[in-house]
PDB file of N, CA and C in Angstrom:
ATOM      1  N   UNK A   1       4.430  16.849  -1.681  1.00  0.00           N
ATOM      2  CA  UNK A   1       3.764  15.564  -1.688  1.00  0.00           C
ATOM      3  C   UNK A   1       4.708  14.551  -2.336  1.00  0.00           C
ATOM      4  N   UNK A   2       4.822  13.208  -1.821  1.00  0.00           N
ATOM      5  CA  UNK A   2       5.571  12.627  -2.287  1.00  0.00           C
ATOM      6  C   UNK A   2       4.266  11.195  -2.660  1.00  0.00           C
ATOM      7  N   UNK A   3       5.084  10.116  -3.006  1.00  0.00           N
ATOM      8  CA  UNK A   3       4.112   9.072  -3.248  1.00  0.00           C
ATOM      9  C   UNK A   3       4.833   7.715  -3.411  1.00  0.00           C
ATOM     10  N   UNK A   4       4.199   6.948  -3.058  1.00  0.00           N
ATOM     11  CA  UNK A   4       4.973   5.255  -2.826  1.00  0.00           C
ATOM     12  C   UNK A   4       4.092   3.938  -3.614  1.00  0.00           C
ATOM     13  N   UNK A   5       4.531   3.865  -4.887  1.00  0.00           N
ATOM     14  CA  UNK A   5       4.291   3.341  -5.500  1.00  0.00           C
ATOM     15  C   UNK A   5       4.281   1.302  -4.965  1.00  0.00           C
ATOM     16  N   UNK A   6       3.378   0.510  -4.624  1.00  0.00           N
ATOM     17  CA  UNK A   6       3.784  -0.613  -4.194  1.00  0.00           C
ATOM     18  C   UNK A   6       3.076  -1.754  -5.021  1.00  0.00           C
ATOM     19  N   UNK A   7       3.548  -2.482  -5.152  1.00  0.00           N
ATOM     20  CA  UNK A   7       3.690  -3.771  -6.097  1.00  0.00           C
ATOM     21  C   UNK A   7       3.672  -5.563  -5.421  1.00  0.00           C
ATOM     22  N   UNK A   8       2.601  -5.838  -5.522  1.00  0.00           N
ATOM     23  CA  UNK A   8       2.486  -7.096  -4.865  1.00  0.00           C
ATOM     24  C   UNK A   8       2.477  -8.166  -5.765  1.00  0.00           C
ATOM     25  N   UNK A   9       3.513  -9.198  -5.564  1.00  0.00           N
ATOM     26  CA  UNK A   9       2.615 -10.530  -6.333  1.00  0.00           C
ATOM     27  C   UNK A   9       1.726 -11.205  -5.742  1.00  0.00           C
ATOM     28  N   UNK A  10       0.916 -11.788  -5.707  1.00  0.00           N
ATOM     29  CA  UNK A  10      -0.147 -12.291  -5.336  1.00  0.00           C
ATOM     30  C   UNK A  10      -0.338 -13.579  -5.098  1.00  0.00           C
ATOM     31  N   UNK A  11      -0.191 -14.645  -4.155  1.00  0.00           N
ATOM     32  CA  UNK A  11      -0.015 -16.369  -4.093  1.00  0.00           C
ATOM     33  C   UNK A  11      -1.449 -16.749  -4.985  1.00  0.00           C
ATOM     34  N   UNK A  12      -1.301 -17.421  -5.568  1.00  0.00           N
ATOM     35  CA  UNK A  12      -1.987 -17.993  -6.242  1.00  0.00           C
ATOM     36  C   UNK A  12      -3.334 -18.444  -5.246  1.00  0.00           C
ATOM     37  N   UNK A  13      -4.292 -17.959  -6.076  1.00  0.00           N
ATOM     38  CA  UNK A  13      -5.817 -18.614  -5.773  1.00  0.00           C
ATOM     39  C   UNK A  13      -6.292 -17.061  -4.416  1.00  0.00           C
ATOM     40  N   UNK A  14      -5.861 -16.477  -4.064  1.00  0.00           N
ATOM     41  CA  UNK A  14      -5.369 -15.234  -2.660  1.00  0.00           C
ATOM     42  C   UNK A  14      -5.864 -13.947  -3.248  1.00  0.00           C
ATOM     43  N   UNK A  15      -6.171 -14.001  -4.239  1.00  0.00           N
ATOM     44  CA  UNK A  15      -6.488 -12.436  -5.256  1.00  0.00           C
ATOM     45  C   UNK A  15      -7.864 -11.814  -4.325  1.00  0.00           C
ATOM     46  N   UNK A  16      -9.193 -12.654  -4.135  1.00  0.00           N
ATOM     47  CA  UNK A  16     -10.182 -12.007  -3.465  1.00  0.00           C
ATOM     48  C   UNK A  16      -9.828 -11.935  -2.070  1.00  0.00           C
ATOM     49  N   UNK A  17      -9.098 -12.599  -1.478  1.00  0.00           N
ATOM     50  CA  UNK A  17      -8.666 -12.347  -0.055  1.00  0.00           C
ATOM     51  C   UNK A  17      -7.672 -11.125  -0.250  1.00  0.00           C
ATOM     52  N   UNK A  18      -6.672 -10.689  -1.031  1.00  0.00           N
ATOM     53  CA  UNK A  18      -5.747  -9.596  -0.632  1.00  0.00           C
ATOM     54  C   UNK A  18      -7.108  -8.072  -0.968  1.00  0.00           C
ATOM     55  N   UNK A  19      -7.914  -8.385  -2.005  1.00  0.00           N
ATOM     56  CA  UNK A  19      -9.058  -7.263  -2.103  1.00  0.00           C
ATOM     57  C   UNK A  19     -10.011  -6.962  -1.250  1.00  0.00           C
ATOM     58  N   UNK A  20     -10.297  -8.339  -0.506  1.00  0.00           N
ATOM     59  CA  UNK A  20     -11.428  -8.059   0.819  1.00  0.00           C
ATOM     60  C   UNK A  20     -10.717  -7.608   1.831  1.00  0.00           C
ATOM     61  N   UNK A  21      -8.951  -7.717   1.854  1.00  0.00           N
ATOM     62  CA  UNK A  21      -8.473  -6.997   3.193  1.00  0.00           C
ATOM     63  C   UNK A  21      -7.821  -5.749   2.947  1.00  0.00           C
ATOM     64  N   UNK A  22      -7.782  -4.990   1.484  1.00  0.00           N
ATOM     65  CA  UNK A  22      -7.663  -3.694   1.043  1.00  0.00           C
ATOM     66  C   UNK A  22      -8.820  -3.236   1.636  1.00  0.00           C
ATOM     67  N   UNK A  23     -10.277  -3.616   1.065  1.00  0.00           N
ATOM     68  CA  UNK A  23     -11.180  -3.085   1.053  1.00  0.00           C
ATOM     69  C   UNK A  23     -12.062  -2.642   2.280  1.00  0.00           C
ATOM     70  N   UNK A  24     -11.788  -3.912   2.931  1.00  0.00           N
ATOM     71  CA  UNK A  24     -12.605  -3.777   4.362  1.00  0.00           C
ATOM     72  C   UNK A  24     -11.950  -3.213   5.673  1.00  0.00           C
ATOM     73  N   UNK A  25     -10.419  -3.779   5.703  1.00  0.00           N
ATOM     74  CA  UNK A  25      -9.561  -3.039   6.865  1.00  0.00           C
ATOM     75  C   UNK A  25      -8.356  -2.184   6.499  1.00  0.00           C
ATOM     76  N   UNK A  26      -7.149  -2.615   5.187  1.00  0.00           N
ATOM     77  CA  UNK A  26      -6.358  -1.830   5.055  1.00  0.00           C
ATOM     78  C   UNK A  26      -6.400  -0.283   4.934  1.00  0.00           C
ATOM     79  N   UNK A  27      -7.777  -0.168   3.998  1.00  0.00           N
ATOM     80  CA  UNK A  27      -7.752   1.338   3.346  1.00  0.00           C
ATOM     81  C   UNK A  27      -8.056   2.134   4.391  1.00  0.00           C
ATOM     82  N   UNK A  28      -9.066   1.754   5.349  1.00  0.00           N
ATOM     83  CA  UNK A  28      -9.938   2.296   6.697  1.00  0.00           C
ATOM     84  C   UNK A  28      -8.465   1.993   7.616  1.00  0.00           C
ATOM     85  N   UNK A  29      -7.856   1.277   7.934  1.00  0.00           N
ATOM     86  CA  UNK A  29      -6.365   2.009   8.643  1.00  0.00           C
ATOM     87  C   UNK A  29      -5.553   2.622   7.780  1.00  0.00           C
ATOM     88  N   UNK A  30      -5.278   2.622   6.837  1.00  0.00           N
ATOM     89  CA  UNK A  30      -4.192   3.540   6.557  1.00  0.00           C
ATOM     90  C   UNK A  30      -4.860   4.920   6.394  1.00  0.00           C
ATOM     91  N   UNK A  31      -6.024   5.119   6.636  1.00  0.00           N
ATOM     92  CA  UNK A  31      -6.294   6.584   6.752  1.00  0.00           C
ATOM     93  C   UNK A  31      -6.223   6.794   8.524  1.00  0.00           C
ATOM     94  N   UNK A  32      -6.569   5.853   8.984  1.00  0.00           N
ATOM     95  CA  UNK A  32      -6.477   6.315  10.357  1.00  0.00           C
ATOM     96  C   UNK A  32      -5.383   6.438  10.376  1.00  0.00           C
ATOM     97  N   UNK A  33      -4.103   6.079  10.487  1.00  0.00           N
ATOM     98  CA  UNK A  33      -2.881   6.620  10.720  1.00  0.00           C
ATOM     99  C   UNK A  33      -2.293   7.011   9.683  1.00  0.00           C
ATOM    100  N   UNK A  34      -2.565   8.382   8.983  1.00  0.00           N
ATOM    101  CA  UNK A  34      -2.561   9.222   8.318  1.00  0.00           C
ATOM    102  C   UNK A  34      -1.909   8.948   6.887  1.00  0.00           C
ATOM    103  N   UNK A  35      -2.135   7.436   6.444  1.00  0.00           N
ATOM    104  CA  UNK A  35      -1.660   6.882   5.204  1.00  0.00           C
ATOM    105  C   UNK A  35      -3.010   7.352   3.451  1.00  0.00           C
ATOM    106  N   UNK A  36      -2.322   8.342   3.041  1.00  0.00           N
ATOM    107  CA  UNK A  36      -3.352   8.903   2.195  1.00  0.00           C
ATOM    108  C   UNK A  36      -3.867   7.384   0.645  1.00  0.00           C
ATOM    109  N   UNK A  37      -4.408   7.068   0.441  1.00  0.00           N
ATOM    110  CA  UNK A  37      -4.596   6.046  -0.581  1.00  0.00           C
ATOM    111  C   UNK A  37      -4.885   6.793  -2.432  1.00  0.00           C
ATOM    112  N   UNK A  38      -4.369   6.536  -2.900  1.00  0.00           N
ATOM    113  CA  UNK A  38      -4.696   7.259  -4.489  1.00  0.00           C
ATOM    114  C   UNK A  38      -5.162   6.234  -5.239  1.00  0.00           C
ATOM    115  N   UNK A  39      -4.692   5.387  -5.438  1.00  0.00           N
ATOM    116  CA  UNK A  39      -5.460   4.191  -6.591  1.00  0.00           C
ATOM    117  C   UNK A  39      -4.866   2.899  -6.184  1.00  0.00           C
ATOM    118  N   UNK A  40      -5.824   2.103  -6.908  1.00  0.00           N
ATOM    119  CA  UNK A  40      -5.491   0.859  -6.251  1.00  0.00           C
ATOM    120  C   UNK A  40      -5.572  -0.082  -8.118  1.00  0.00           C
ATOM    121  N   UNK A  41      -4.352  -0.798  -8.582  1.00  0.00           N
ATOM    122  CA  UNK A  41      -4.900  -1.914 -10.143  1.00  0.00           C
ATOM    123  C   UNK A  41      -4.593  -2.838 -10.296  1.00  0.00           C
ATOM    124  N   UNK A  42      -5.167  -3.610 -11.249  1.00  0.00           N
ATOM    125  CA  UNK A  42      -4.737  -4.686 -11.604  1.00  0.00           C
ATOM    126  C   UNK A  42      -4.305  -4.966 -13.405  1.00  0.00           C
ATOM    127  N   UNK A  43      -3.747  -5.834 -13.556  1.00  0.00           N
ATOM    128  CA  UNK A  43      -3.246  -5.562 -14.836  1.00  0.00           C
ATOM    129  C   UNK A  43      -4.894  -5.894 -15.916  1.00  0.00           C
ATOM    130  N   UNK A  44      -5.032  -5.541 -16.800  1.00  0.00           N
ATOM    131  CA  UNK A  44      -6.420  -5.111 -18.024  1.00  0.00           C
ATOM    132  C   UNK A  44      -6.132  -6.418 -18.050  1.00  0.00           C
ATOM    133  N   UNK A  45      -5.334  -7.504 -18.347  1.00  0.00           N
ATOM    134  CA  UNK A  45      -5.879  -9.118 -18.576  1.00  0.00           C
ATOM    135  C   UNK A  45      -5.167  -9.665 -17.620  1.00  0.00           C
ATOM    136  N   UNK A  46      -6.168  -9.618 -16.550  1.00  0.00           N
ATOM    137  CA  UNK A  46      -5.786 -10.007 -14.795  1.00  0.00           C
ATOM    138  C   UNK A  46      -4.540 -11.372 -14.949  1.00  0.00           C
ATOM    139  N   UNK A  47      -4.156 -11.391 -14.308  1.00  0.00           N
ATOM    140  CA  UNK A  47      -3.702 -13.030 -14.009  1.00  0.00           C
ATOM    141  C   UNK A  47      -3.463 -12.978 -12.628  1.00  0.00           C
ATOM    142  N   UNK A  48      -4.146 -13.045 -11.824  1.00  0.00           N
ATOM    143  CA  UNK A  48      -4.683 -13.367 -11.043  1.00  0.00           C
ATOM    144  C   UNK A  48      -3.615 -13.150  -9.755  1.00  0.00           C
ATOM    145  N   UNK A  49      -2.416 -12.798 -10.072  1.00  0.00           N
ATOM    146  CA  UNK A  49      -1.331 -12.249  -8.993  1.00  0.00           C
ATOM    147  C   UNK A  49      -0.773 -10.825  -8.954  1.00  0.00           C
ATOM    148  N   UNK A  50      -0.987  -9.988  -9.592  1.00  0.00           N
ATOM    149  CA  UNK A  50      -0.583  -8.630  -9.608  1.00  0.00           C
ATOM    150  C   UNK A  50      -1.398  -7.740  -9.260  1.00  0.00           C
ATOM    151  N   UNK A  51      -0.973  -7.321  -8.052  1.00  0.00           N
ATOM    152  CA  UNK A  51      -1.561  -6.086  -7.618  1.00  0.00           C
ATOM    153  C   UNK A  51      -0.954  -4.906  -6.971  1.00  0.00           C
ATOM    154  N   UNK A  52      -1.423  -3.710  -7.569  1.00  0.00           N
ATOM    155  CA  UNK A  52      -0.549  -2.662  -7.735  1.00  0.00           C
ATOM    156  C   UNK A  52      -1.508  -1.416  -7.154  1.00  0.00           C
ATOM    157  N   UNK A  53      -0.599  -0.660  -5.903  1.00  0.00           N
ATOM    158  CA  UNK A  53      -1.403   0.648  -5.340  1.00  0.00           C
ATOM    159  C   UNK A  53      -0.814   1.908  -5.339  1.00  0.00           C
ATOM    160  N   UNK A  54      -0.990   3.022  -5.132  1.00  0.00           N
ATOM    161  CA  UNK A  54      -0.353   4.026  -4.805  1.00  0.00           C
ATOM    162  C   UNK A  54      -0.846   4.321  -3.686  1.00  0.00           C
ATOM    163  N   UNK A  55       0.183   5.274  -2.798  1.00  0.00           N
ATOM    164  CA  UNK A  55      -0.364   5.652  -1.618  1.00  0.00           C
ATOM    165  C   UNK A  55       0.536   7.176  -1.757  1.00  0.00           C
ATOM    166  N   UNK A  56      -0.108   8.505  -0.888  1.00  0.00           N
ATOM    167  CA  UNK A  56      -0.037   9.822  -0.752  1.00  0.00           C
ATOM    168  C   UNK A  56       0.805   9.965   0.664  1.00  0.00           C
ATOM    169  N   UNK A  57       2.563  11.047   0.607  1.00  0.00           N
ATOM    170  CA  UNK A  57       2.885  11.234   1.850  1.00  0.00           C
ATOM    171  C   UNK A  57       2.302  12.789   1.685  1.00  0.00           C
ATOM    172  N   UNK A  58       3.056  13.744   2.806  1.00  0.00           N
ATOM    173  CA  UNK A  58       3.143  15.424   2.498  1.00  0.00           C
ATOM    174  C   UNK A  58       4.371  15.404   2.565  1.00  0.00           C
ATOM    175  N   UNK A  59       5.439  14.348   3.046  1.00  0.00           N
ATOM    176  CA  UNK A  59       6.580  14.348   2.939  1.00  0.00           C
ATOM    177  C   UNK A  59       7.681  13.110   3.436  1.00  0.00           C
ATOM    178  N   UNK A  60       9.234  13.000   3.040  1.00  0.00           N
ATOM    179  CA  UNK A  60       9.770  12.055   3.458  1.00  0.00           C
ATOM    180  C   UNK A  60       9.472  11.971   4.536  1.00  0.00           C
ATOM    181  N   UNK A  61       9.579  12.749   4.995  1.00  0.00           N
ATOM    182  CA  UNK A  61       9.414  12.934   6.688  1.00  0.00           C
ATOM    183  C   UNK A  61       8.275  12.187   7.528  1.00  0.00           C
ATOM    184  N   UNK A  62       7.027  12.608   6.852  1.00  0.00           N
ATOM    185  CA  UNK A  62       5.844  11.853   7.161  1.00  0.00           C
ATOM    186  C   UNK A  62       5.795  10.680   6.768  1.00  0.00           C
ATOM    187  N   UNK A  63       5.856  10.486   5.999  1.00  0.00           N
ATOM    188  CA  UNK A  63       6.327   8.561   5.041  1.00  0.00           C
ATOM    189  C   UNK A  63       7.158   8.139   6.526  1.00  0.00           C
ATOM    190  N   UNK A  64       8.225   8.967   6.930  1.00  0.00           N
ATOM    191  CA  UNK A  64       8.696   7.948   7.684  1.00  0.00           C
ATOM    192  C   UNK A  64       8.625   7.872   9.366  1.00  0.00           C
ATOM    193  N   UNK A  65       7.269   9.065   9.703  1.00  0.00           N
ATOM    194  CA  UNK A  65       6.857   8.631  10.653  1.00  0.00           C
ATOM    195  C   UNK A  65       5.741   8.350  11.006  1.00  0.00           C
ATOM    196  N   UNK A  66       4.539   7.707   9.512  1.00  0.00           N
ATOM    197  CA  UNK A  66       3.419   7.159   9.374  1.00  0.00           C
ATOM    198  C   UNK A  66       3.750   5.565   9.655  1.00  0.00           C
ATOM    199  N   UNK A  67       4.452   4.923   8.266  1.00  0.00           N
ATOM    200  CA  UNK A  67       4.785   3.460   8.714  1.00  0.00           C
ATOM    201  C   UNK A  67       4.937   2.597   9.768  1.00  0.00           C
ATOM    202  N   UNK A  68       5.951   3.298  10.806  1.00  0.00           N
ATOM    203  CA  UNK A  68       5.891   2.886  12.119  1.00  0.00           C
ATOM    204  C   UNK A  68       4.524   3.022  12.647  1.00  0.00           C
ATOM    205  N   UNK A  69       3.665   3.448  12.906  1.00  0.00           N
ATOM    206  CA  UNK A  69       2.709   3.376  13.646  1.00  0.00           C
ATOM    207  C   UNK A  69       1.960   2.290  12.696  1.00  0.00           C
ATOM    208  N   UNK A  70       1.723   2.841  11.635  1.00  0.00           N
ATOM    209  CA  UNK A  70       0.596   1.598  10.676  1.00  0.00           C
ATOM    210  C   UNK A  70       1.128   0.067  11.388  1.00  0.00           C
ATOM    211  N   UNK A  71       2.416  -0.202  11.478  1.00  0.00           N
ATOM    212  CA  UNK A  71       3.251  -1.470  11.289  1.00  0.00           C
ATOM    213  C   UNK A  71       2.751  -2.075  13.044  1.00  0.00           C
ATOM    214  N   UNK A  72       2.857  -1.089  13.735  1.00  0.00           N
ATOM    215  CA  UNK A  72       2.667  -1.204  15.022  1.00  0.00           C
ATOM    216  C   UNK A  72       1.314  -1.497  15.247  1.00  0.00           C
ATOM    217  N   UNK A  73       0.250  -0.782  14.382  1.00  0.00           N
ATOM    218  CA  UNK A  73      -1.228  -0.715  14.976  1.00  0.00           C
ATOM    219  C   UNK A  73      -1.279  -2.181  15.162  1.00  0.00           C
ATOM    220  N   UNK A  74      -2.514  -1.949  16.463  1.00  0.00           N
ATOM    221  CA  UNK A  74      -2.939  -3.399  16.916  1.00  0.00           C
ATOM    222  C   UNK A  74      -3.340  -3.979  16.108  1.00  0.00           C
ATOM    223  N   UNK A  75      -4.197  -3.779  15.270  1.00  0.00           N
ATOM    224  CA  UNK A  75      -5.493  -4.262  14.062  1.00  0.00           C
ATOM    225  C   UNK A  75      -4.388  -4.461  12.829  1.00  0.00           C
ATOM    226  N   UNK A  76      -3.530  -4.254  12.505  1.00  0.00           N
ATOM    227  CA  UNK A  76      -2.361  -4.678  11.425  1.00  0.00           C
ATOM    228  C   UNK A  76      -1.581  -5.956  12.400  1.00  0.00           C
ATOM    229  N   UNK A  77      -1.265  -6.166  13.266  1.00  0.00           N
ATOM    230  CA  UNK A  77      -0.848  -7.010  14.007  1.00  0.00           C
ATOM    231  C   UNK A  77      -1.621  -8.159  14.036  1.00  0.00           C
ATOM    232  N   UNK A  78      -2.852  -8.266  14.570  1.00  0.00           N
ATOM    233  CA  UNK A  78      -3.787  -9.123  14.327  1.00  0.00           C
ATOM    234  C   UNK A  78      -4.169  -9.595  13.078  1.00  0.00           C
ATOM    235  N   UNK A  79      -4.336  -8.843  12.207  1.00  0.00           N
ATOM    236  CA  UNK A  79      -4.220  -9.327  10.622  1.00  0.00           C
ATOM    237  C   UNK A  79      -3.420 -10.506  10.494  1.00  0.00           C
ATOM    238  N   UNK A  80      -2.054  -9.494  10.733  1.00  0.00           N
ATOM    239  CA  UNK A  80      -0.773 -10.917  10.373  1.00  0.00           C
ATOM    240  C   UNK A  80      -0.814 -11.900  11.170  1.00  0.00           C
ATOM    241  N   UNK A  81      -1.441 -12.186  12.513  1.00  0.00           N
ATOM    242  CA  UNK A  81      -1.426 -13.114  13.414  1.00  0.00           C
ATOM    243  C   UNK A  81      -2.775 -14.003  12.885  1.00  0.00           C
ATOM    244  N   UNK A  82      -3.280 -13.655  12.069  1.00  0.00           N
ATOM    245  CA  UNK A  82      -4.332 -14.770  11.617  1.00  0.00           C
ATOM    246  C   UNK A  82      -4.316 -14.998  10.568  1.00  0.00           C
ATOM    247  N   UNK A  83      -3.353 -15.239   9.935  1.00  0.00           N
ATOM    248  CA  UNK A  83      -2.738 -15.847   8.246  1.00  0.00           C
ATOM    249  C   UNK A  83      -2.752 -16.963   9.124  1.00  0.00           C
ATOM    250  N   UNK A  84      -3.261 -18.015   8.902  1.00  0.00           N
ATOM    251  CA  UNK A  84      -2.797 -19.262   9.392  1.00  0.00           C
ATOM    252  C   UNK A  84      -1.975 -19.821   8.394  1.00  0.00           C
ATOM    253  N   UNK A  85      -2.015 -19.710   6.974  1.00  0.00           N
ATOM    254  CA  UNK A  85      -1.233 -19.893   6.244  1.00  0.00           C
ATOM    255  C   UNK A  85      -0.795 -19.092   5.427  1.00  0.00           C
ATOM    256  N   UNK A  86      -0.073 -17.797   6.225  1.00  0.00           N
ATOM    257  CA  UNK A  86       0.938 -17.061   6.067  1.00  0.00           C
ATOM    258  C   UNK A  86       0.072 -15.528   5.068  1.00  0.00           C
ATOM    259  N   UNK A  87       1.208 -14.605   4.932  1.00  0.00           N
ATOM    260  CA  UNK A  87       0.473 -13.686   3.931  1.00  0.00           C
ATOM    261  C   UNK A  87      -0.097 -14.234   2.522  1.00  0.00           C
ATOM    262  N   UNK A  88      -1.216 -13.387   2.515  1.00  0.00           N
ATOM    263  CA  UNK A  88      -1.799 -13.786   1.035  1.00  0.00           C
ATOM    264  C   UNK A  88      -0.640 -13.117  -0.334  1.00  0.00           C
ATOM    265  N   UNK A  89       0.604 -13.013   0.267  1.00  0.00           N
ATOM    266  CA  UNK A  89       1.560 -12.519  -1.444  1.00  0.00           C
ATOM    267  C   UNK A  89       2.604 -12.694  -1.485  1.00  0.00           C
ATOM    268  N   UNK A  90       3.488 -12.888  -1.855  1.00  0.00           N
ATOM    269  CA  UNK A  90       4.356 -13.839  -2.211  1.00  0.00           C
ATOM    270  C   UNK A  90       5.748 -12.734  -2.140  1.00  0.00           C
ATOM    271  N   UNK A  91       5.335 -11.692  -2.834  1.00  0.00           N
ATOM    272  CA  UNK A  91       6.840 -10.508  -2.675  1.00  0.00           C
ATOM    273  C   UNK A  91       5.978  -9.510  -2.841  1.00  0.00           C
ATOM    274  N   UNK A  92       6.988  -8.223  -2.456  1.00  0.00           N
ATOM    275  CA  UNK A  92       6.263  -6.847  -2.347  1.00  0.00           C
ATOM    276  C   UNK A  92       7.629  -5.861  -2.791  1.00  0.00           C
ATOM    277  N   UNK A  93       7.330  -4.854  -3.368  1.00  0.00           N
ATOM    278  CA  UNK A  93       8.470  -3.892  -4.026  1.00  0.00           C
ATOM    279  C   UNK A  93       7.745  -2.276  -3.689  1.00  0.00           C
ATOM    280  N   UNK A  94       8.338  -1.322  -3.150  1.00  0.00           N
ATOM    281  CA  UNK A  94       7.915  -0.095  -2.647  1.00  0.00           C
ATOM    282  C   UNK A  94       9.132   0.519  -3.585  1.00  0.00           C
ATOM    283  N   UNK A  95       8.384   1.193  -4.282  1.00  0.00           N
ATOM    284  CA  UNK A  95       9.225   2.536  -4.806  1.00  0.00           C
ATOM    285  C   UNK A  95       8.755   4.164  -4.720  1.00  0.00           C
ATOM    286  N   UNK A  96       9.517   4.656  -3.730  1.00  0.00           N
ATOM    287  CA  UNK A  96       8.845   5.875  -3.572  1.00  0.00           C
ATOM    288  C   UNK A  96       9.444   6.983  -4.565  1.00  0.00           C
ATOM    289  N   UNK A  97       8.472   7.622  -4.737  1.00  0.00           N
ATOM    290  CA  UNK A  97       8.303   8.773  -6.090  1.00  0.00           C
ATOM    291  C   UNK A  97       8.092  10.198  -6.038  1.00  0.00           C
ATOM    292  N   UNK A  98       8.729  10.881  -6.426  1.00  0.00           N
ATOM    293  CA  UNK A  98       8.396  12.630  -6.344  1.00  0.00           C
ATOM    294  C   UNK A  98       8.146  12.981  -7.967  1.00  0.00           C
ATOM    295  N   UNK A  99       7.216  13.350  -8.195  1.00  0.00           N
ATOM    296  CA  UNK A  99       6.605  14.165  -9.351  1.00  0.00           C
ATOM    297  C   UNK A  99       7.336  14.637  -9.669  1.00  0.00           C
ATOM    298  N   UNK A 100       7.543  14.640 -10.950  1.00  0.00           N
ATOM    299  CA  UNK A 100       8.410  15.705 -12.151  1.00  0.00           C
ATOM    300  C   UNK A 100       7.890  17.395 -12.060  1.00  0.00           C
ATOM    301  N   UNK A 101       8.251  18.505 -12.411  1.00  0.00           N
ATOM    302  CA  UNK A 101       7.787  19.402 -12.311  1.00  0.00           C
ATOM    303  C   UNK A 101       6.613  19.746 -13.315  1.00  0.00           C
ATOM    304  N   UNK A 102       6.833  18.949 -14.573  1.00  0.00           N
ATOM    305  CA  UNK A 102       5.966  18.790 -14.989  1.00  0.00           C
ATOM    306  C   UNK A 102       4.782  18.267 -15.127  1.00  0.00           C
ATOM    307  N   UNK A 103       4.376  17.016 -13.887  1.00  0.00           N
ATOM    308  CA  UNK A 103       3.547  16.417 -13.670  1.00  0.00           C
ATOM    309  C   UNK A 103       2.342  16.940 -13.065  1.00  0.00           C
ATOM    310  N   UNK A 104       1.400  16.008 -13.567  1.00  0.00           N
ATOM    311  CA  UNK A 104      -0.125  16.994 -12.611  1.00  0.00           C
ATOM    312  C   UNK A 104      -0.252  16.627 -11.792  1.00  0.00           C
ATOM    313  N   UNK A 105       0.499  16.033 -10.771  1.00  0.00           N
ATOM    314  CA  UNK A 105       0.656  15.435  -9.367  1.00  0.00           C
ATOM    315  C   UNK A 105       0.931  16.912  -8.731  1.00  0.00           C
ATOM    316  N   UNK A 106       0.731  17.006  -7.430  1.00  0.00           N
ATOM    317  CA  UNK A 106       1.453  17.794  -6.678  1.00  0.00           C
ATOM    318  C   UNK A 106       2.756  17.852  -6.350  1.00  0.00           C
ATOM    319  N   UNK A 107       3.838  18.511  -6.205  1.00  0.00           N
ATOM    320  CA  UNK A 107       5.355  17.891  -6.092  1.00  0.00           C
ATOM    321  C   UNK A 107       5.530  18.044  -4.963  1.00  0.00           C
ATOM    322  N   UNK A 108       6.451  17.214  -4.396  1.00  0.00           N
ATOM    323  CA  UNK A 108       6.922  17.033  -2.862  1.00  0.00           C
ATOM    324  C   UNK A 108       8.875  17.245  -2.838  1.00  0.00           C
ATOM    325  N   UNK A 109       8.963  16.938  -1.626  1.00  0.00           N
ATOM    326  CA  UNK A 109       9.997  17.308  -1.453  1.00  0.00           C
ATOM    327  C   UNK A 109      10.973  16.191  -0.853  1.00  0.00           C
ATOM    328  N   UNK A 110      12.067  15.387  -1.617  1.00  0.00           N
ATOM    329  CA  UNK A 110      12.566  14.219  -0.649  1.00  0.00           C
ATOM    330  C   UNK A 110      13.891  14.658   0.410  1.00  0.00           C
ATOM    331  N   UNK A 111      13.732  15.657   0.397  1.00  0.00           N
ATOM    332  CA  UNK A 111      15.126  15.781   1.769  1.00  0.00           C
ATOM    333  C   UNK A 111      14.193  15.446   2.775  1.00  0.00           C
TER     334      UNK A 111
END
């Protein structure tokens, strides 16, 4: 199991819009095309632009032939085609992660 740690800033005033489109369409596609979800936060004294998720592979491998399809789905396409004023976040940072052996995560494998 591997895992992809992602990091959004958030455009100002956009915080309940990036949560109503986690909540209502992102999470419900990224399971359809086999994107596992683990937690979703925000920082304990919000400011109103940081938002931070984890998401579950079974492997590099799968990580990198889930994305393409998510990126492709019609319903992610349409999303982005109705920002009339653009994405609700400003930058995004993906760091993908393999568990320590010591961790209570499951460990994965990055070859």
């Amino acid at each position: 199991m591997i895992y992809e740690l992602r990091q959004y800033v958030i455009k100002q005033g956009r915080m309940a819009e990036c949560h109503d489109l986690f909540r209502d369409v992102l999470i419900p596609l990224f399971h359809e095309v086999g994107i596992r979800t683990v937690a979703f936060w925000e920082p304990i004294e919000p400011d109103g632009r940081t938002f931070i998720y984890l998401l579950a592979f079974d492997s590099a491998e799968s990580r990198e032939e889930i994305w393409p399809k998510f990126l492709a789905h019609e319903q992610w396409l349409a999303v982005k085609a109705g920002w009339s004023d653009g994405a609700p976040y400003e930058t995004t940072k993906a760091t993908v992660l393999a568990p320590t052996d010591y961790s209570a995560l499951p460990a994965g494998d990055l070859r």
